[in-house]
Protein backbone atom coordinates (compact mmCIF):
# COMPACT_ATOMS: atom_id res chain seq x y z
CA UNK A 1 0.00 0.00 0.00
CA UNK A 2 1.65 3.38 -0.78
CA UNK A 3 2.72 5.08 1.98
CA UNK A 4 1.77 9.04 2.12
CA UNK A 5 1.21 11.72 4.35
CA UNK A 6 1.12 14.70 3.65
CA UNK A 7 4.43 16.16 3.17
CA UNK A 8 7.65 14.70 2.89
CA UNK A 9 11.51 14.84 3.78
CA UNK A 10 12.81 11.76 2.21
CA UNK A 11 15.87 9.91 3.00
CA UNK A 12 18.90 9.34 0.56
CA UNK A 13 19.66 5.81 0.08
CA UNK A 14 22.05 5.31 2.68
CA UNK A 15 19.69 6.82 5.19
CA UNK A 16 15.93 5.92 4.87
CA UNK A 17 13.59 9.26 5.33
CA UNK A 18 11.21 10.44 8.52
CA UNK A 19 7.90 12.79 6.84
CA UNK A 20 5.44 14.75 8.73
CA UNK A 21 1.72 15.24 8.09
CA UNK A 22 0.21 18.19 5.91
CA UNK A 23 -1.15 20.24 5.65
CA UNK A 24 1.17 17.84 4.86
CA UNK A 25 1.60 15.36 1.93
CA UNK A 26 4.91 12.65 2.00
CA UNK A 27 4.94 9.86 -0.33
CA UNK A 28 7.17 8.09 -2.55
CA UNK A 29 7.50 8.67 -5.82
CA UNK A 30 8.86 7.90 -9.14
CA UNK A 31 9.85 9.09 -12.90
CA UNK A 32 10.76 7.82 -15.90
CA UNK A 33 10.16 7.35 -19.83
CA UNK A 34 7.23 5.94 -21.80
CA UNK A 35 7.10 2.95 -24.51
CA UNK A 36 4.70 2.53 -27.33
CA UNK A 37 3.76 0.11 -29.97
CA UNK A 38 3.44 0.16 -33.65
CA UNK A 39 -0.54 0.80 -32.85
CA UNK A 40 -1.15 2.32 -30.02
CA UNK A 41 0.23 4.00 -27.02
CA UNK A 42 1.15 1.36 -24.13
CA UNK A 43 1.65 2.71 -20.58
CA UNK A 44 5.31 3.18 -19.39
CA UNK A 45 5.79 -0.11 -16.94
CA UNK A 46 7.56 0.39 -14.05
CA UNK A 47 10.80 -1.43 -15.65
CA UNK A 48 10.78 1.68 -17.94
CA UNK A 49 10.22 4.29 -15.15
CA UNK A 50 13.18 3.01 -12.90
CA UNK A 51 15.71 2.50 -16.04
CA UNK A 52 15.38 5.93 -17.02
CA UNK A 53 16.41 7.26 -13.41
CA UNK A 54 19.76 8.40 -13.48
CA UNK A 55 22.28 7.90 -9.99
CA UNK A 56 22.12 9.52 -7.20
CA UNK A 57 24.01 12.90 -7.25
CA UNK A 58 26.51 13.24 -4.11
CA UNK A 59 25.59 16.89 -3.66
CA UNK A 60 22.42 19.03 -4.84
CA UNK A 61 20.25 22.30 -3.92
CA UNK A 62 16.57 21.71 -3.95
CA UNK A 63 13.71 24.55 -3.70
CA UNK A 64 10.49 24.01 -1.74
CA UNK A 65 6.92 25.41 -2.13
CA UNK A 66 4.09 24.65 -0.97
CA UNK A 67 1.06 24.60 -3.00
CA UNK A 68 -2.22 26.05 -2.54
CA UNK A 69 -3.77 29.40 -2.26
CA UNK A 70 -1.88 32.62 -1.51
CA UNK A 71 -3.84 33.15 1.55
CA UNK A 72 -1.81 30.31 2.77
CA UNK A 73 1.09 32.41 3.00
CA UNK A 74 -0.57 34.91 4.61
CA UNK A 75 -1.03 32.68 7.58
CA UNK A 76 1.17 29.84 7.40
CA UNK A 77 5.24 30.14 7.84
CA UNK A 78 7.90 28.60 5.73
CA UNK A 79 6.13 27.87 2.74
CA UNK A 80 9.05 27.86 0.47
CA UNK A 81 12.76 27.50 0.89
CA UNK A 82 15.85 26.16 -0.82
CA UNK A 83 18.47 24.01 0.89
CA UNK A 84 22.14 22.88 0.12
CA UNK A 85 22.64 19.11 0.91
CA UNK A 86 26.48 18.34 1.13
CA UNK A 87 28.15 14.83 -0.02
CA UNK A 88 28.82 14.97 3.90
CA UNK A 89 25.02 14.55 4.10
CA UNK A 90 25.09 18.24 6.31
CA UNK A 91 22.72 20.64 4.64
CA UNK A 92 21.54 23.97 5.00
CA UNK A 93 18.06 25.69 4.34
CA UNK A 94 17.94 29.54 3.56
CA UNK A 95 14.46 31.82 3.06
CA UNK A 96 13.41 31.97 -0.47
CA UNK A 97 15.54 34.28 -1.41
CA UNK A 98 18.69 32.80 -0.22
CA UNK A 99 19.88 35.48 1.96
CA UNK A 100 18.80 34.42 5.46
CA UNK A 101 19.72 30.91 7.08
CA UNK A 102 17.00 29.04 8.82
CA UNK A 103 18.24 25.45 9.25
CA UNK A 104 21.66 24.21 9.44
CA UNK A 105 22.70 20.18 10.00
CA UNK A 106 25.71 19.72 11.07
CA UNK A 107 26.99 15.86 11.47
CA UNK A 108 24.01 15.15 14.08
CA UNK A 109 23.08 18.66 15.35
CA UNK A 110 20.45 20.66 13.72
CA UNK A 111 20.73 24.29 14.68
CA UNK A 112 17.41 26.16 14.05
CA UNK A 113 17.69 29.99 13.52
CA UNK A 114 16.66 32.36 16.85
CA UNK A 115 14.31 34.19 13.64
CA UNK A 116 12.03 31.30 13.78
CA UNK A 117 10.71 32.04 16.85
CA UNK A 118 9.34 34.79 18.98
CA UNK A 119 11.42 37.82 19.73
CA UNK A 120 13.18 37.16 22.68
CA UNK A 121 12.30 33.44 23.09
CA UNK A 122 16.26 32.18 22.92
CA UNK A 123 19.50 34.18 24.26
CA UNK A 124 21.10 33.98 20.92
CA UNK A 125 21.19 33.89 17.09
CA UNK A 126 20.79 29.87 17.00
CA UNK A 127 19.00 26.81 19.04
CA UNK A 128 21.28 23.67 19.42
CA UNK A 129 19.44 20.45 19.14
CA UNK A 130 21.52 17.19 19.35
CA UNK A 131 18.69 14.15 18.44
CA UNK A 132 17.15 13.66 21.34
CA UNK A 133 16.22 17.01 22.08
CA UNK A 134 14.30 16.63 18.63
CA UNK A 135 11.21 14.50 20.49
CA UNK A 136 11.12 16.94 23.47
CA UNK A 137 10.49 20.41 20.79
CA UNK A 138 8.70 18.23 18.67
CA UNK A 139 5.66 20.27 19.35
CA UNK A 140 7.45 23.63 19.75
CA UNK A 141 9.27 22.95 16.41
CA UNK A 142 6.00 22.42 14.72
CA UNK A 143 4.19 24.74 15.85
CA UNK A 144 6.96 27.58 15.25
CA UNK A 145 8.34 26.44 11.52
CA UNK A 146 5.31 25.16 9.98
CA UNK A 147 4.40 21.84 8.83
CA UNK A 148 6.35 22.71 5.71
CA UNK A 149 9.68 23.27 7.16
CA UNK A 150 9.60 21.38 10.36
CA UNK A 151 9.56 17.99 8.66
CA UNK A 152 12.72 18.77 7.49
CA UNK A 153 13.88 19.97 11.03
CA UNK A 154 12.86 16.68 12.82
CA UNK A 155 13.78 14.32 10.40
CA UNK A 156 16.96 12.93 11.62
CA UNK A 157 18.20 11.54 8.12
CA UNK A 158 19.01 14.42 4.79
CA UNK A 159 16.29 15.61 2.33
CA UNK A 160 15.93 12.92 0.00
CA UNK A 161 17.10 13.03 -4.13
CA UNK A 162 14.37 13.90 -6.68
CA UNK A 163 15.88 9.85 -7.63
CA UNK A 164 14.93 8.67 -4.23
CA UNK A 165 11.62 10.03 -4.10
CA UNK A 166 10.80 8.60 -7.20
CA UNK A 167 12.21 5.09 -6.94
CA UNK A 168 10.08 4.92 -3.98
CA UNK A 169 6.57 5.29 -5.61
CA UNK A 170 7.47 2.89 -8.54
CA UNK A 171 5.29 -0.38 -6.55
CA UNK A 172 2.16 1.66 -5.33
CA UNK A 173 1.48 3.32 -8.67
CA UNK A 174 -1.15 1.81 -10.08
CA UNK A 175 -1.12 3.57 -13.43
CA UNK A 176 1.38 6.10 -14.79
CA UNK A 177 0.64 8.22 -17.86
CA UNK A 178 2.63 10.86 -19.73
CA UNK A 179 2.58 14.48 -18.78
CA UNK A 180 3.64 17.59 -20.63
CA UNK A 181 7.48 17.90 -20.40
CA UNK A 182 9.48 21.06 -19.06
CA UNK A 183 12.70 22.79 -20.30
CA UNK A 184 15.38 23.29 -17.87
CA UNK A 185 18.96 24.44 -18.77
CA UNK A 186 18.12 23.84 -22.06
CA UNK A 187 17.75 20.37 -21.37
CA UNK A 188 13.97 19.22 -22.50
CA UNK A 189 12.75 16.85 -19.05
CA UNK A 190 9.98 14.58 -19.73
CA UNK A 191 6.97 14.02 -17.52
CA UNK A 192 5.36 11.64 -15.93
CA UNK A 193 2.07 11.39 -13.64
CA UNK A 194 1.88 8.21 -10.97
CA UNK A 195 -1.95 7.69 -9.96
CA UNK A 196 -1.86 6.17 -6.50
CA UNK A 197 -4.71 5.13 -4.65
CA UNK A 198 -5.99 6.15 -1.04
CA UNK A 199 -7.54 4.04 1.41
CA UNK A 200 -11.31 3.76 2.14
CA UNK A 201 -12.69 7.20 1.21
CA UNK A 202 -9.00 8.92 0.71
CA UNK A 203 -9.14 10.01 -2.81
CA UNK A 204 -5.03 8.59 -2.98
CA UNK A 205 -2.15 10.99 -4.60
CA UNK A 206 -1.16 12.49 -8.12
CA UNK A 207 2.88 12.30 -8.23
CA UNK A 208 4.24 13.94 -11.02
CA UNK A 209 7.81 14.16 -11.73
CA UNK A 210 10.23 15.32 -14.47
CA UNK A 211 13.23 13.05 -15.27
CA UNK A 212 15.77 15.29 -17.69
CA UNK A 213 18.05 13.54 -20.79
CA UNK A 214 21.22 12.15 -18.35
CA UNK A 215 18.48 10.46 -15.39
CA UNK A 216 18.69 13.36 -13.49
CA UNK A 217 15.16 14.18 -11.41
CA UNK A 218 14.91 17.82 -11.99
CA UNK A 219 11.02 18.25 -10.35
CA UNK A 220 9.16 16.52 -8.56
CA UNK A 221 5.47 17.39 -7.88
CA UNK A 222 2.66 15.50 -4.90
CA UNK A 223 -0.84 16.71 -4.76
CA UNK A 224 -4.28 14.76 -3.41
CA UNK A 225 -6.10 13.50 -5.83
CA UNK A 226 -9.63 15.13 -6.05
CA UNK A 227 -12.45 13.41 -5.01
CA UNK A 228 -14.86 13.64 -7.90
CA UNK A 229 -12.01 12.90 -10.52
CA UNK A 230 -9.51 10.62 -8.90
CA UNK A 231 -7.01 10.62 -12.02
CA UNK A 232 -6.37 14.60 -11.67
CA UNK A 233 -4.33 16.64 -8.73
CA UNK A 234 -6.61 19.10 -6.37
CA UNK A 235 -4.53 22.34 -6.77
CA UNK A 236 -5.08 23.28 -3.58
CA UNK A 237 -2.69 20.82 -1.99
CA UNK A 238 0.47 19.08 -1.85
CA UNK A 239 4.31 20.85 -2.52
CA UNK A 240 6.64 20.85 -5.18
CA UNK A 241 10.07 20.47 -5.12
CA UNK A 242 13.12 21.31 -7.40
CA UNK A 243 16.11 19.02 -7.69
CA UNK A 244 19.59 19.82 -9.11
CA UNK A 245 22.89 18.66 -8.96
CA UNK A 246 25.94 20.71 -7.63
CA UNK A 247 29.35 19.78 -7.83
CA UNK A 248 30.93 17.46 -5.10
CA UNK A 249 33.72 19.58 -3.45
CA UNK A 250 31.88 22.04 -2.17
CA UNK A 251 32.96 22.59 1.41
CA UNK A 252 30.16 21.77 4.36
CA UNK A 253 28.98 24.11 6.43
CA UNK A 254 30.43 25.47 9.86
CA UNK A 255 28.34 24.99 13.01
CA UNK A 256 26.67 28.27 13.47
CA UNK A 257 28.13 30.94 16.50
CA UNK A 258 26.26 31.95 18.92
CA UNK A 259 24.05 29.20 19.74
CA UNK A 260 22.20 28.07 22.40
CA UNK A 261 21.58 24.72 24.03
CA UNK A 262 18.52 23.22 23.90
CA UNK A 263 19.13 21.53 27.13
CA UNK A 264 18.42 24.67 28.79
CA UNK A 265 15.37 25.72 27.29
CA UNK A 266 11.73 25.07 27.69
CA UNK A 267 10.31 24.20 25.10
CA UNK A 268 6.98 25.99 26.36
CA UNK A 269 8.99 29.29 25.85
CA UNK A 270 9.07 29.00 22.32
CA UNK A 271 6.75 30.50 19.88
CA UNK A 272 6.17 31.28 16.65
CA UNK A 273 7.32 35.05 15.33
CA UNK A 274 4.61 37.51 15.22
CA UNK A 275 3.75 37.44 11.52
CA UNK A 276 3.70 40.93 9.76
CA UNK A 277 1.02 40.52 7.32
CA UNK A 278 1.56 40.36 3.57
CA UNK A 279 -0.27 41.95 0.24
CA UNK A 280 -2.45 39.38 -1.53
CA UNK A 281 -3.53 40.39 -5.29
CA UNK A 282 -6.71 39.88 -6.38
CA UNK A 283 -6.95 37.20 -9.48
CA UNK A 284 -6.14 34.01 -10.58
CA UNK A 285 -4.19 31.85 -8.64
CA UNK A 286 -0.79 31.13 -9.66
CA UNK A 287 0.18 28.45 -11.69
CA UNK A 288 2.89 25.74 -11.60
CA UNK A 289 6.28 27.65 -11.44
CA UNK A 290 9.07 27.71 -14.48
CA UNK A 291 11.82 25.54 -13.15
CA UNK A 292 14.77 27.76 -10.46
CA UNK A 293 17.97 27.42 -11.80
């Protein structure tokens, strides 16, 4: 039975991935190419789907968006991010812009940035949390970051590879059809769409993902399936996520200054960051977004 929930951090293959709920959608996915016969179209098998993923890269950046309505992030935080994940396995997660640092792992300490929560709430620019301290803010964490980013916070293993997420989906699909195809880099990345089915009344999961010309799993796309039409993706839900390779010898990051122990806090004393407001304009809702460089 495919495995979802509604958002998802997924391991690399030498460490299996922890996923939260959504607001939340996790899953497993998968990618690949499409066969045909002299006559008619045939569905790409599985076989085809995993042959045309590419290896793992050792080191990638990945951006993260949630999808849904703009009112969303209005009221919910950490929508959308990018991250750096190392050949180390460290990463790092900036804001959407790439200027401020929100989440650093380094070896097995996550430091979370003192912006993530309420003025005041830590005695310094960074939190300290070895493993164990991740169970004890579980609820603080959430509740500050966001379902969105807070999976990644408490998962104790690195984002997963666009080739990870969609190896894993390949056995609960239980049809996969071709979708339109997207250009990145110049390079022309096919599409395809994995139907999965829920349980009992759960209307199951659309996966789409983009595979590019050298195996390489450039996009990778999770939405509910809508009730009424269980073959197309409610827009309203799910996250999208943005895969590309970087070169191996970058240099992993330094653990952050100025941090503070989580031993010595309560997690009680943490809060959320009062949220400023934001402009919403009135019209359509936005669509899928052109692949980040």
């Amino acid at each position: 039975m495919y495995d979802i929930l509604y958002h998802v951090v997924q391991p690399r293959p030498r460490n299996p991935h922890a996923a939260s709920r959504l607001v939340s959608i996790v899953i497993l996915f998968l990618v690949g190419g499409c066969t045909s016969d002299s006559e008619s179209p045939t569905p790409p098998s599985t076989v085809d789907l995993e042959s045309a993923i590419g290896a793992n890269p050792e080191a990638f950046r990945f951006t993260y968006r949630a999808r849904g309505t703009e009112v969303l992030d209005c009221v919910l935080p950490n929508r959308e991010f990018t991250g750096t994940v190392f050949g180390s396995g460290d990463f790092t997660i900036l804001d959407p812009d790439r200027t401020a640092p929100l989440l650093t792992r380094v070896e097995d300490t996550t430091y979370l940035s003192g912006g993530l929560f309420a003025e005041g709430s830590i005695d310094g620019d960074w939190l300290s949390l070895e493993p164990e301290d991740l169970v004890r803010f579980d609820e603080a964490i959430r509740r500050s970051l966001g379902t969105d980013l807070s999976s990644y916070a408490l998962s104790l293993t690195p984002p997963a590879t666009g080739a990870d997420i969609a190896r894993d989906a390949i056995d609960d699909a239980r049809s996969i059809v071709p979708i339109d195809p997207i250009r990145i880099d110049g390079d022309l990345a096919l599409g395809q769409r994995l139907l999965i089915d829920g349980a009992d009344d759960d209307p199951g999961v659309v996966l789409d993902v983009w595979i590019g010309s050298q195996g390489q799993v450039a996009r990778v796309q999770v939405q509910r399936a809508r009730a009424d039409e269980p073959d197309l993706p409610n827009p309203d839900s799910g996250w999208l996520i943005d895969h590309r390779p970087l070169p191996t010898n970058q240099d992993p990051p330094d653990p952050p200054e100025r941090a503070v122990d989580a031993a010595t806090i309560d997690p009680d004393s943490l809060g959320p960051p009062v949220k400023q407001g934001c402009d919403l304009e009135i019209g359509p809702e936005p669509s899928t977004p052109p692949p980040q460089p």
